[in-house]
N, C-alpha and C. Protein backbone atom coordinates (compact mmCIF):
# COMPACT_ATOMS: atom_id res chain seq x y z
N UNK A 1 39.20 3.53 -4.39
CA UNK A 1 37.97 2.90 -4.83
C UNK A 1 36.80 3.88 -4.66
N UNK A 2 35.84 4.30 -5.73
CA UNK A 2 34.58 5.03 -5.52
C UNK A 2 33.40 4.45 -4.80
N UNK A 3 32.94 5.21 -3.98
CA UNK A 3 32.05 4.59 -3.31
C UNK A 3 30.87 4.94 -4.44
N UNK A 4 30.03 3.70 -3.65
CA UNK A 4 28.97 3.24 -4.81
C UNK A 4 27.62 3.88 -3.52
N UNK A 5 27.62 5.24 -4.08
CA UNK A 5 26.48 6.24 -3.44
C UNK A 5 24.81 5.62 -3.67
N UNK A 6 24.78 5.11 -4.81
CA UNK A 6 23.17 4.34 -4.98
C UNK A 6 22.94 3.30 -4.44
N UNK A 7 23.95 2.37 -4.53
CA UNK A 7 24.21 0.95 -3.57
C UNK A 7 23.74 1.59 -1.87
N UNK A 8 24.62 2.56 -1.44
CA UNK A 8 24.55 2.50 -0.18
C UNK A 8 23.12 3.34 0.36
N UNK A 9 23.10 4.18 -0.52
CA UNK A 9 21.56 4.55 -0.63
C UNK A 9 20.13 3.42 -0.36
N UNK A 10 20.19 2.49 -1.68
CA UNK A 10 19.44 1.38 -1.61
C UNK A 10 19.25 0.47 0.04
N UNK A 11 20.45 0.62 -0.01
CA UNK A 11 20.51 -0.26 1.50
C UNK A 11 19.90 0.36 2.46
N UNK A 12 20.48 1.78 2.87
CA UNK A 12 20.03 2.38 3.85
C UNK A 12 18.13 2.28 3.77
N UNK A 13 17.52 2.68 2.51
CA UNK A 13 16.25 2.48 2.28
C UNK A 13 15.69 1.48 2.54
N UNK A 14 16.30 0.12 2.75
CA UNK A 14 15.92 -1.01 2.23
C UNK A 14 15.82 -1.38 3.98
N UNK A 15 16.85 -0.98 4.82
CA UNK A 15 16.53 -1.20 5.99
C UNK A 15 15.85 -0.52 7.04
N UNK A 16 15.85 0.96 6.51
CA UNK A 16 14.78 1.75 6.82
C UNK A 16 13.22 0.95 7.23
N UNK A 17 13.11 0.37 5.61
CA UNK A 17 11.72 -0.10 5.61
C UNK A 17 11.55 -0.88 6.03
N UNK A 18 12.45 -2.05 6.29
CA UNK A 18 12.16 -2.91 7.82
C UNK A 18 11.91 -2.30 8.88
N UNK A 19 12.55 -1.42 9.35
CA UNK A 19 12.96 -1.03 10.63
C UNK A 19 11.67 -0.26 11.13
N UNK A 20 11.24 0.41 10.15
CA UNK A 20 10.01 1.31 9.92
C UNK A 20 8.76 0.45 9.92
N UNK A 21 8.69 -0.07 9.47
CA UNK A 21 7.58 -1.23 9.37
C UNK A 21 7.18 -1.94 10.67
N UNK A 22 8.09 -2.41 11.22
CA UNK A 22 8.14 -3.59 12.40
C UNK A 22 8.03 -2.34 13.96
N UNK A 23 8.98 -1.28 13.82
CA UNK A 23 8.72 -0.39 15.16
C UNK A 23 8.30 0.66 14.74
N UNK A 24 7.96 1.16 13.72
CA UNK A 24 7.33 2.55 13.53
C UNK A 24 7.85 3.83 13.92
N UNK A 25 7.72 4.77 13.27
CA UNK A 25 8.80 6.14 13.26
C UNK A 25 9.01 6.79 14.49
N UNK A 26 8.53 6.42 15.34
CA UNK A 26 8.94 6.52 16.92
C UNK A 26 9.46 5.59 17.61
N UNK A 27 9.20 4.30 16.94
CA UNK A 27 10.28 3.28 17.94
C UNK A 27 11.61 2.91 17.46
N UNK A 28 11.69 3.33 15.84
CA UNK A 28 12.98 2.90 15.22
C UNK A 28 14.01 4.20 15.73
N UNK A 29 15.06 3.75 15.61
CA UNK A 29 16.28 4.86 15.31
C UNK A 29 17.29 4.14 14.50
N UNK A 30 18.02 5.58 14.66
CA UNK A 30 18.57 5.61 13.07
C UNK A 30 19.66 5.05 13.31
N UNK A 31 19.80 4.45 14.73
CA UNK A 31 21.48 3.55 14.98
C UNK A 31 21.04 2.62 14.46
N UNK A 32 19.68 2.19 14.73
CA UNK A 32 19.08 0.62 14.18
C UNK A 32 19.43 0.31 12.49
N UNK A 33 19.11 1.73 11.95
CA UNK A 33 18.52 1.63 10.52
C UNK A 33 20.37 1.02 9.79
N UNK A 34 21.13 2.53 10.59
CA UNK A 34 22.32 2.20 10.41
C UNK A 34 23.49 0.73 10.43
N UNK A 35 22.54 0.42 11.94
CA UNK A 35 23.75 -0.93 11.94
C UNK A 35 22.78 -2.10 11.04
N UNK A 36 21.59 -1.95 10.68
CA UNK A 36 21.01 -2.82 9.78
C UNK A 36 21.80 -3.15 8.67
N UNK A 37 21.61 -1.93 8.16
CA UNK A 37 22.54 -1.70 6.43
C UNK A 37 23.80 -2.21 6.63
N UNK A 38 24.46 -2.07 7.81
CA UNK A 38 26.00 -2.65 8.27
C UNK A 38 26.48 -0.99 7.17
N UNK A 39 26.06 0.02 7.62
CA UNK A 39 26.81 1.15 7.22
C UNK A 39 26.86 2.52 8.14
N UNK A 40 28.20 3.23 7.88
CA UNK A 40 28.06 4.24 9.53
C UNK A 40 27.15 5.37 9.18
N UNK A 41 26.42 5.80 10.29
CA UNK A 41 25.34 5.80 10.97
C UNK A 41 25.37 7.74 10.67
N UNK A 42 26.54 8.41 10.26
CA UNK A 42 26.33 9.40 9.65
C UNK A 42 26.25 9.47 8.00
N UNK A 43 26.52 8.49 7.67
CA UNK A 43 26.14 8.43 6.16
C UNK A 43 24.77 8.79 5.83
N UNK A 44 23.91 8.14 7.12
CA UNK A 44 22.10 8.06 6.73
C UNK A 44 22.16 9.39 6.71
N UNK A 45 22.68 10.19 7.84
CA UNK A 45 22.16 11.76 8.36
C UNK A 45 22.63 11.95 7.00
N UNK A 46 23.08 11.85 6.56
CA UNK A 46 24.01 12.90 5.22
C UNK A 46 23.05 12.38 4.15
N UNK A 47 22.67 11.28 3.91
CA UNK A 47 21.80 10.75 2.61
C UNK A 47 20.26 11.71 2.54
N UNK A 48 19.69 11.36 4.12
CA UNK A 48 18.41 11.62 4.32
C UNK A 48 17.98 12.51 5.23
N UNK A 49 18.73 12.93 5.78
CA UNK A 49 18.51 13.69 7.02
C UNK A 49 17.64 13.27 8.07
N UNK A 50 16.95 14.37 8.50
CA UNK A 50 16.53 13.80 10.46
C UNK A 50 15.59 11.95 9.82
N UNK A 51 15.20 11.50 11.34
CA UNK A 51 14.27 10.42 10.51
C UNK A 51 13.21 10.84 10.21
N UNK A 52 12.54 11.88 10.39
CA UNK A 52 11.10 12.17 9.73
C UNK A 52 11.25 12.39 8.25
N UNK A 53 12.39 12.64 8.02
CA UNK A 53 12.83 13.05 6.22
C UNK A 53 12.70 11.41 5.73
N UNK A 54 13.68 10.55 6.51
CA UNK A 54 13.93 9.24 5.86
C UNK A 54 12.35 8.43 5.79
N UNK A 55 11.84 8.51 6.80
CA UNK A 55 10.44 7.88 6.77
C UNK A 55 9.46 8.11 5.81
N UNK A 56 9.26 9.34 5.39
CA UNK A 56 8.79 10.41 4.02
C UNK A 56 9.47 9.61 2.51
N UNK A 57 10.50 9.69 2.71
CA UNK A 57 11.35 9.29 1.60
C UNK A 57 10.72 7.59 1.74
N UNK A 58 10.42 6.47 2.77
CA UNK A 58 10.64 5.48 2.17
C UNK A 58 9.29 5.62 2.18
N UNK A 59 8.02 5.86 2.40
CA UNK A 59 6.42 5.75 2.35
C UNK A 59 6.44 6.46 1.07
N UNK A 60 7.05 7.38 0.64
CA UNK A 60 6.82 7.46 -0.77
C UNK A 60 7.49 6.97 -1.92
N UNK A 61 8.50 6.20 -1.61
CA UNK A 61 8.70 5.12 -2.95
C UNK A 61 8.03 3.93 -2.34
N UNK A 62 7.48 3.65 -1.36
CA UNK A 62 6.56 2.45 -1.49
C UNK A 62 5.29 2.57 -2.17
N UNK A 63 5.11 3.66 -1.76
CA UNK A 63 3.90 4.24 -2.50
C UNK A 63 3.97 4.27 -4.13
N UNK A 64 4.93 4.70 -4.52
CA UNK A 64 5.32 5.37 -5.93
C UNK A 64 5.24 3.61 -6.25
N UNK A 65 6.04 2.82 -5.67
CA UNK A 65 6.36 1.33 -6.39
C UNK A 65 5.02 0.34 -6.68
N UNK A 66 3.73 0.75 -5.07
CA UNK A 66 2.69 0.57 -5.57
C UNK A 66 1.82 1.03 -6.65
N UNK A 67 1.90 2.28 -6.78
CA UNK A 67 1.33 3.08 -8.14
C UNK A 67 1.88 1.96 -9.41
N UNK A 68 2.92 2.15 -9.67
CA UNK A 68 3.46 1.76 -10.80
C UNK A 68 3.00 -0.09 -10.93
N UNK A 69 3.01 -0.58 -10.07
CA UNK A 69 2.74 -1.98 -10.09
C UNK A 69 1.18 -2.25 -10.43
N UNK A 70 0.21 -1.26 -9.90
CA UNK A 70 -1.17 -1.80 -9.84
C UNK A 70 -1.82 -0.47 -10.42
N UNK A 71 -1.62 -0.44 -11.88
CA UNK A 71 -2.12 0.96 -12.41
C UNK A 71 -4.27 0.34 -13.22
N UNK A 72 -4.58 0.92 -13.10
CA UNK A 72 -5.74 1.17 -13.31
C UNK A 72 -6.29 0.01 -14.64
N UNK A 73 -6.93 -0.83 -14.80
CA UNK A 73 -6.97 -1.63 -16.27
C UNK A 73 -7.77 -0.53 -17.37
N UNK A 74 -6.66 -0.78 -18.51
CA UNK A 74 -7.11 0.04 -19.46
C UNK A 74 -8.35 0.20 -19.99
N UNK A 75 -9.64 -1.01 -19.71
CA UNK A 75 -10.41 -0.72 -20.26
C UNK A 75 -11.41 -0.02 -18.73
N UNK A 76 -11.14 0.90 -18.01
CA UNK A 76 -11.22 1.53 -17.41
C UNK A 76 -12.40 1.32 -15.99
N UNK A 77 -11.93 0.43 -15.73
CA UNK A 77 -12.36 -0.07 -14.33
C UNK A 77 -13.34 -1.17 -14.29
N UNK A 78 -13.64 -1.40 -15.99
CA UNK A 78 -15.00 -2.46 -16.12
C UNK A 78 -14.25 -3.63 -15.42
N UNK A 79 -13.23 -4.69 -15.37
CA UNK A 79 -12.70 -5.52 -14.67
C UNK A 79 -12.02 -5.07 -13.61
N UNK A 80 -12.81 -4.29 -12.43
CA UNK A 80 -13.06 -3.92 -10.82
C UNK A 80 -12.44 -4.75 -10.06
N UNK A 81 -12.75 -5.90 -10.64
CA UNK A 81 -12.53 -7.66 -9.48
C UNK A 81 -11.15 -8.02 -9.53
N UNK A 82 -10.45 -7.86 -11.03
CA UNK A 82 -9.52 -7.86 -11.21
C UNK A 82 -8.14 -6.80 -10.28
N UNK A 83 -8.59 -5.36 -10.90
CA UNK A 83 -7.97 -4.61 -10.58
C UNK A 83 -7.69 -4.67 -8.75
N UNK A 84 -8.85 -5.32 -8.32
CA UNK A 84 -8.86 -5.43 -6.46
C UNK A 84 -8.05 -6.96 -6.20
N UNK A 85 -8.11 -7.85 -7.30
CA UNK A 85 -7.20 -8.84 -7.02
C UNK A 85 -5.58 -8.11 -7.45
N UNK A 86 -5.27 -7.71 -8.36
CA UNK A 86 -3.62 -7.16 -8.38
C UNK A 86 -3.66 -6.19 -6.91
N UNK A 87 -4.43 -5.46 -6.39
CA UNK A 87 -4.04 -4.91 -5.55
C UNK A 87 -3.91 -5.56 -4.54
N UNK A 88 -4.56 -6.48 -4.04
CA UNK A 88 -4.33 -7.93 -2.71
C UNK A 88 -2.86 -8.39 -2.96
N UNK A 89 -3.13 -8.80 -4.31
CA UNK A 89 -1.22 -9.53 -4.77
C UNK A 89 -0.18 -8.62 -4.13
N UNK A 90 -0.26 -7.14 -4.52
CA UNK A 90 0.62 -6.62 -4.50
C UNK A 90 1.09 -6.54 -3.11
N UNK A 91 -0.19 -5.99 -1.82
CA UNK A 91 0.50 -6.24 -1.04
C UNK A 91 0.26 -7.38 -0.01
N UNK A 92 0.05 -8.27 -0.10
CA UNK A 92 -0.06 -9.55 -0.02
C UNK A 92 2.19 -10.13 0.11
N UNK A 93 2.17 -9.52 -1.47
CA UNK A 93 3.59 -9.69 -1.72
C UNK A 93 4.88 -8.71 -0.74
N UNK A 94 4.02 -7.48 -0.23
CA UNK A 94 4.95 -6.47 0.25
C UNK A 94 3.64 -5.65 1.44
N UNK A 95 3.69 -7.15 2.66
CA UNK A 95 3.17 -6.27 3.70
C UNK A 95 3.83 -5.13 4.26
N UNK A 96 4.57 -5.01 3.92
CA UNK A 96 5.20 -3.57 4.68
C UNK A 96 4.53 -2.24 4.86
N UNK A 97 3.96 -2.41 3.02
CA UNK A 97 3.36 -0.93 3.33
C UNK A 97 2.00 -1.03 3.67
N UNK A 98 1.35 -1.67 4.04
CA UNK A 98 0.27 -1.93 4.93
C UNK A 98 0.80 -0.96 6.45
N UNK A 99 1.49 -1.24 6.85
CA UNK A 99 2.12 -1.53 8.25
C UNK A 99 3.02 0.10 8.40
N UNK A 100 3.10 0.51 6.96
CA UNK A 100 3.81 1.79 6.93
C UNK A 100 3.02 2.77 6.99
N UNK A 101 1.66 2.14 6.62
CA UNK A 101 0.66 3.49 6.54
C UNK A 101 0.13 3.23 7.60
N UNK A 102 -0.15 2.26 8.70
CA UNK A 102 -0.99 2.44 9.62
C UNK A 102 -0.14 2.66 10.80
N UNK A 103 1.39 2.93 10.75
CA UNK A 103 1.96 3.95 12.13
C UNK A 103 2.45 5.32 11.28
N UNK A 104 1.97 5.62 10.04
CA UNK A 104 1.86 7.05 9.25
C UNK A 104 0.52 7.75 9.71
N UNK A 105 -0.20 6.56 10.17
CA UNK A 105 -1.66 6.88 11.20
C UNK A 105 -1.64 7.27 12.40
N UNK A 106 -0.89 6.60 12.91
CA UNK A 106 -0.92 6.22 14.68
C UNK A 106 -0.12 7.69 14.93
N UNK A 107 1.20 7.64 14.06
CA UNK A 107 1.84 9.12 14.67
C UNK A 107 1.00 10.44 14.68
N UNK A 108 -0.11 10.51 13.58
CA UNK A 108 -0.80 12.05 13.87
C UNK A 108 -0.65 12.82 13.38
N UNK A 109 0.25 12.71 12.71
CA UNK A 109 1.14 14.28 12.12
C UNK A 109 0.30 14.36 10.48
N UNK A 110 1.50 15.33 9.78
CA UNK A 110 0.93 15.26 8.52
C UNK A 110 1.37 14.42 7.61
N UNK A 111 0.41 14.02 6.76
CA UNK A 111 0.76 12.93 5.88
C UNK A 111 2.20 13.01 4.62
N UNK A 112 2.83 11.65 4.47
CA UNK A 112 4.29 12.09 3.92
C UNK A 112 3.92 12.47 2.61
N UNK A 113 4.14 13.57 1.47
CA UNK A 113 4.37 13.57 0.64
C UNK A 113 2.30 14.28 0.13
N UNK A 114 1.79 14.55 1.20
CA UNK A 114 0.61 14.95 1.11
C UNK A 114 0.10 15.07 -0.28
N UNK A 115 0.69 16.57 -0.60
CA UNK A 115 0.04 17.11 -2.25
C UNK A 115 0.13 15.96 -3.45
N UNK A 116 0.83 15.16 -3.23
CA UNK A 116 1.22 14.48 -4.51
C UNK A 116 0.19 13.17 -4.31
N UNK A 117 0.42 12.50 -3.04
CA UNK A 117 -0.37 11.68 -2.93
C UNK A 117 -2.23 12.02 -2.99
N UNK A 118 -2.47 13.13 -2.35
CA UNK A 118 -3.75 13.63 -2.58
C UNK A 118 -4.05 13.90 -4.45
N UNK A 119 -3.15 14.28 -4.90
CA UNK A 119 -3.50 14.71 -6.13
C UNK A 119 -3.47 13.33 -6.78
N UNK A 120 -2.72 11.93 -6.57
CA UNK A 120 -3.16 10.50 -7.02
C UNK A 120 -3.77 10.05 -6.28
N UNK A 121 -4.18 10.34 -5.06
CA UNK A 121 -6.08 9.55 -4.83
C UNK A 121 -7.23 10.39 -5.79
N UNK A 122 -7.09 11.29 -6.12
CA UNK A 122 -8.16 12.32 -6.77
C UNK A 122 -8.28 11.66 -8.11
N UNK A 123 -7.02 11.62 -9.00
CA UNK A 123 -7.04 10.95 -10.04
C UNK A 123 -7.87 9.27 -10.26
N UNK A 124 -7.22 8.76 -8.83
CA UNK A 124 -8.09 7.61 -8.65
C UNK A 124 -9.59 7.69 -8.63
N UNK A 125 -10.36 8.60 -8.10
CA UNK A 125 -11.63 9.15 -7.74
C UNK A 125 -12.29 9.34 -9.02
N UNK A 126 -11.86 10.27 -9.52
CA UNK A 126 -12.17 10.84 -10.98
C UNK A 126 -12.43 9.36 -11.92
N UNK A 127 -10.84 8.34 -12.03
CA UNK A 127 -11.06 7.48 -12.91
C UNK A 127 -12.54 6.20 -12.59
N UNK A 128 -12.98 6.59 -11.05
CA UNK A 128 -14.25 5.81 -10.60
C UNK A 128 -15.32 6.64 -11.12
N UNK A 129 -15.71 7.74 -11.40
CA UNK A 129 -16.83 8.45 -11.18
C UNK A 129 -16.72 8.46 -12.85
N UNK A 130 -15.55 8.43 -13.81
CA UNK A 130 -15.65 8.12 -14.86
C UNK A 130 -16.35 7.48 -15.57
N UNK A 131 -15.89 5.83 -14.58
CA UNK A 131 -16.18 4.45 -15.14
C UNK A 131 -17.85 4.23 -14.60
N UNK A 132 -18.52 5.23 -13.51
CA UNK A 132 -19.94 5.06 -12.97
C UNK A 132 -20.54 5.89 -14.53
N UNK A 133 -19.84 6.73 -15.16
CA UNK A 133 -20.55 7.67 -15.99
C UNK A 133 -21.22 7.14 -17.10
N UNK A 134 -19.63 6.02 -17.52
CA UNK A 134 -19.96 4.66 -18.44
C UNK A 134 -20.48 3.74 -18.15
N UNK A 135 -21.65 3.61 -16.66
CA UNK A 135 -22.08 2.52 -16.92
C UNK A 135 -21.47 0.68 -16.45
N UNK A 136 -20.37 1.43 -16.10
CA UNK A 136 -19.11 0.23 -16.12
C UNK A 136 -19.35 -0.08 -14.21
N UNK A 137 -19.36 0.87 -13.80
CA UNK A 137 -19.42 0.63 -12.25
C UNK A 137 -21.01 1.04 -11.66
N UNK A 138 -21.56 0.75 -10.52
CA UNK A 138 -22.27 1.50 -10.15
C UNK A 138 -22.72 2.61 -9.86
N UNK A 139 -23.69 3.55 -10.10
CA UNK A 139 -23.38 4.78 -9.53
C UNK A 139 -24.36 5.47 -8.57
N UNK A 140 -24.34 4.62 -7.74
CA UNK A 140 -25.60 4.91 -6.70
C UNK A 140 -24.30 5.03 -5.06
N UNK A 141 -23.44 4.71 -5.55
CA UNK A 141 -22.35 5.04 -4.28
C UNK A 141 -21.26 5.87 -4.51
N UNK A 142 -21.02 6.80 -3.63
CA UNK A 142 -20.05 7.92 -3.77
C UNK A 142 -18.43 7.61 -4.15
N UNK A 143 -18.12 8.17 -5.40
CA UNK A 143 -16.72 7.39 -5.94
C UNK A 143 -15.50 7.51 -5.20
N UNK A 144 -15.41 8.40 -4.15
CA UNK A 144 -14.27 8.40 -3.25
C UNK A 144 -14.54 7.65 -2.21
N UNK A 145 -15.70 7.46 -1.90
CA UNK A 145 -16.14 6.05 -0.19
C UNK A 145 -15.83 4.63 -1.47
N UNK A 146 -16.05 4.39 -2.60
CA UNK A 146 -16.19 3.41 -3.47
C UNK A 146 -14.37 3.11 -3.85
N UNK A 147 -14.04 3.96 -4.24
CA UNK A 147 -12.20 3.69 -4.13
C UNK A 147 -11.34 3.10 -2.91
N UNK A 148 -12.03 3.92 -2.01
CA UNK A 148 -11.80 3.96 -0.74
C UNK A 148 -12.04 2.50 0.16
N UNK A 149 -13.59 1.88 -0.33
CA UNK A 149 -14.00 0.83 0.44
C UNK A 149 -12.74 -0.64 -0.66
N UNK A 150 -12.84 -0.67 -1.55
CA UNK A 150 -11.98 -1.35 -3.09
C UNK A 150 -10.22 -1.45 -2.36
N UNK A 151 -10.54 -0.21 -1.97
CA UNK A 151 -8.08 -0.46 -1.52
C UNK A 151 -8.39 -0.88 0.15
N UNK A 152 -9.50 -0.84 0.76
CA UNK A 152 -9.33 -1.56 1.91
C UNK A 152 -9.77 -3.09 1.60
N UNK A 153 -11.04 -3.22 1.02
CA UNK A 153 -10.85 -4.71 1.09
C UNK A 153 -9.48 -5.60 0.40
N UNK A 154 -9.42 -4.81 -0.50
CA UNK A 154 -7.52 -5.84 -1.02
C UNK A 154 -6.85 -5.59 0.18
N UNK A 155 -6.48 -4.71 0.57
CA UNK A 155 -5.49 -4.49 1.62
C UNK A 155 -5.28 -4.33 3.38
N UNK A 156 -6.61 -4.88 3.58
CA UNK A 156 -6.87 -5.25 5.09
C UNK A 156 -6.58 -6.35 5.71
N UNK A 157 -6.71 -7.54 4.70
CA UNK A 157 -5.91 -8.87 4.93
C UNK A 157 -4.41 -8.58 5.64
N UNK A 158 -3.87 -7.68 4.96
CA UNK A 158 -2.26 -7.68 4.85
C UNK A 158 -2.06 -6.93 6.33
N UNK A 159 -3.16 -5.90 6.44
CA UNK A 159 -2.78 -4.86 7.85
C UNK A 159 -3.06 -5.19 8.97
N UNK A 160 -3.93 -6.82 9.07
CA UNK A 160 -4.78 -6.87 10.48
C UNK A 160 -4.40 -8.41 10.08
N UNK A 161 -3.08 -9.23 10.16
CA UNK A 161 -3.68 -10.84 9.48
C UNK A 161 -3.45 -11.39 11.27
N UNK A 162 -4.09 -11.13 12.11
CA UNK A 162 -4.10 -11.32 12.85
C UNK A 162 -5.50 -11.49 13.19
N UNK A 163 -5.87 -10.43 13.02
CA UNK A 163 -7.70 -10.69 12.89
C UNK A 163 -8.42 -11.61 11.92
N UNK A 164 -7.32 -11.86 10.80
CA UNK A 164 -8.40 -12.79 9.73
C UNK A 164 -8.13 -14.14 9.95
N UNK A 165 -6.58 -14.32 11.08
CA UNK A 165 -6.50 -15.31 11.42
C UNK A 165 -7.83 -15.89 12.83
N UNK A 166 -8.10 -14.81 13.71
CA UNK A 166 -8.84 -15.24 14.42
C UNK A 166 -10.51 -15.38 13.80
N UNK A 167 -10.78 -14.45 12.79
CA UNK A 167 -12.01 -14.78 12.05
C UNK A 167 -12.07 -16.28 11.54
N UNK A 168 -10.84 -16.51 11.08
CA UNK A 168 -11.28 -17.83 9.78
C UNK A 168 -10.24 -19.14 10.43
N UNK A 169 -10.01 -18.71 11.17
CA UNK A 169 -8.93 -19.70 11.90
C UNK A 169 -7.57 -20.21 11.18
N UNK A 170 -7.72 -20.05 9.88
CA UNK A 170 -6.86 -19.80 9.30
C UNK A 170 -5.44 -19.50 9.13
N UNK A 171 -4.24 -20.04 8.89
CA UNK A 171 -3.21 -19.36 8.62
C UNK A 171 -2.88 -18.12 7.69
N UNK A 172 -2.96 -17.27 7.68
CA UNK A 172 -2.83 -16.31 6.54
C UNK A 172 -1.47 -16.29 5.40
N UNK A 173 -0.53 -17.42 6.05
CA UNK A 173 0.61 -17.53 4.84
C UNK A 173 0.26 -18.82 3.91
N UNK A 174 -0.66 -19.43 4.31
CA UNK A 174 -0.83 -20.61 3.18
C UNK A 174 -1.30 -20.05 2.18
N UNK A 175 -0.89 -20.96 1.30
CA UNK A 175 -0.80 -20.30 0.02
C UNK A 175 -2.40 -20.42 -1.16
N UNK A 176 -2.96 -22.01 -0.22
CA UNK A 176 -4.30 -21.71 -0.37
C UNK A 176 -5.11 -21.25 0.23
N UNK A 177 -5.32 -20.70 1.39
CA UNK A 177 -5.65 -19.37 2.15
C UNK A 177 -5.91 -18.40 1.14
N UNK A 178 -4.13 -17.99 0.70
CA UNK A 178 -4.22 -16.64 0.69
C UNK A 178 -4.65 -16.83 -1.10
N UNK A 179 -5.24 -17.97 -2.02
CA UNK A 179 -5.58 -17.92 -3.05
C UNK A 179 -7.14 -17.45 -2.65
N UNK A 180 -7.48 -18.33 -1.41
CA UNK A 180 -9.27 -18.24 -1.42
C UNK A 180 -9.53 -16.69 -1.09
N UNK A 181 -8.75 -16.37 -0.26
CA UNK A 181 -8.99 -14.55 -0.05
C UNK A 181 -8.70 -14.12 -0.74
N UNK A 182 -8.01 -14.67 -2.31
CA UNK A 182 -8.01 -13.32 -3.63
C UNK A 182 -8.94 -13.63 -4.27
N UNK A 183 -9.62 -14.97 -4.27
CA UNK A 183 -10.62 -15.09 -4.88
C UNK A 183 -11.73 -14.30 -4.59
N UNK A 184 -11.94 -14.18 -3.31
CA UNK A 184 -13.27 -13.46 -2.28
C UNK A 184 -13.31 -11.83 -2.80
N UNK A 185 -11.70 -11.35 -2.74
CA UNK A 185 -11.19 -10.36 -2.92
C UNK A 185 -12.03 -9.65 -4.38
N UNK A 186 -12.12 -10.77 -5.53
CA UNK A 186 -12.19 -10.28 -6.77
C UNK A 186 -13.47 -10.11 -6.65
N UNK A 187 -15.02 -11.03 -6.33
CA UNK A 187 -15.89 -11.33 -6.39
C UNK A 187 -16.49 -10.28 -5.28
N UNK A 188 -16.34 -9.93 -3.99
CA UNK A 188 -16.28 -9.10 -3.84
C UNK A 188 -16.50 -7.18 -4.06
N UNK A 189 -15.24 -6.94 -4.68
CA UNK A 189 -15.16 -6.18 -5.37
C UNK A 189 -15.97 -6.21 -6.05
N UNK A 190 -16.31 -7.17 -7.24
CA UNK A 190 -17.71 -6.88 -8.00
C UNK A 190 -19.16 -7.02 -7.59
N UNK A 191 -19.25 -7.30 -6.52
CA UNK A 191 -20.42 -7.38 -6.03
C UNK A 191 -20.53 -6.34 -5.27
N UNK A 192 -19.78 -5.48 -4.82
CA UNK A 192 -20.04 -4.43 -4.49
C UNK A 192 -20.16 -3.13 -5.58
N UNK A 193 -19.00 -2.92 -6.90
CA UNK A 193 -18.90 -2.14 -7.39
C UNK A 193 -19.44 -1.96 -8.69
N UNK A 194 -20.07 -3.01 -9.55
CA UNK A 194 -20.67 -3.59 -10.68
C UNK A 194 -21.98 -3.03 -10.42
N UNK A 195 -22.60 -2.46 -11.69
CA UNK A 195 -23.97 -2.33 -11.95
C UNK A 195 -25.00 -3.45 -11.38
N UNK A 196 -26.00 -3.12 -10.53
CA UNK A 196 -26.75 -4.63 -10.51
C UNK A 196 -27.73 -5.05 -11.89
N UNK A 197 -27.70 -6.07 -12.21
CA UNK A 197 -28.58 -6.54 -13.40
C UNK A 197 -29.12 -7.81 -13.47
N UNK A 198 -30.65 -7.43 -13.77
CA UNK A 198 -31.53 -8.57 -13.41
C UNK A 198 -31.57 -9.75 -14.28
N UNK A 199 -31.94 -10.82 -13.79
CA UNK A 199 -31.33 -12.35 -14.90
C UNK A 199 -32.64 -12.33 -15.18
């Protein structure tokens, strides 16, 4: 029988990113990741090598899966509110990578996948300082603090719901909760990033 190399791949990834998520790249090991998947434990070494390789590898297809899910609205940033509500959804839907980037913090080191990811925040930057050029956004605030402030408010809910539980008393898994914080989310966003204009 052929072993099914993408299957066992998937898995190993798939428990990685639990494992990674919940204890972070210094508290997980790779017996964990291994007996997660229910697969032996030199397969990972052989797939991914040491865990600083595997951790790299899964922060950047979370990353890559966020890109692809929450790409920019075509008419180029004029619906801001929007674009900051798909980004809440998204990880709203997949706290993990909340939780992946903030012990990609805590460890210190260098960031996974640096050049590539720097070269798609830049693109992000550019497509803000674009949309200030048109008029579409404000442009009295700096477009990389303005990108920057836009992916934290969607995505701070998801990294701290511990704090928004003690702010709002709140449960953060109800489902009307977590509608009123996409609502806030959108409105928000445009009240921060929208041209001001007088009635």
């Amino acid at each position: 029988m052929a072993w099914d190399t993408e299957g066992t791949r998937r898995r190993l990834k798939e428990a990685a990113t639990v494992e990674f998520a919940q204890y972070g790249p210094d508290g997980t090991t790779m017996t964990r990741i291994a007996e997660r998947a229910g697969i032996n434990k030199e397969r990972l070494y052989k797939y991914f090598g040491d865990k600083e390789s595997l951790f790299e590898s899964v922060l950047r297809d979370e990353l890559e899966k966020l890109a692809a899910a929450v790409t920019p609205p075509a008419d180029g940033l004029k619906d801001i509110g929007e674009f900051a509500g798909r980004t809440f959804d998204y990880h709203a839907a997949h706290p993990e990578l909340a939780r992946l980037l903030l012990w990609e913090g805590l460890a210190g080191g260098p960031p996974a996948d640096e050049a590539n990811r720097t070269e798609h925040y830049r693109r992000k930057v550019r497509a803000f300082a674009a949309a200030q050029r048109d008029g579409a956004l404000t442009d009295d605030l700096d477009p990389a603090y303005l990108a920057f402030l836009v992916i934290g408010l969607a995505a701070w809910w998801h990294a701290a719901p511990q704090l928004t539980r003690m702010l709002s008393g709140l449960d953060p898994d109800d489902p009307d909760e977590r509608t009123r914080r996409r609502a806030f989310v959108v409105r928000a966003a445009e009240r921060l990033a929208l041209p001001y204009r007088e009635a």
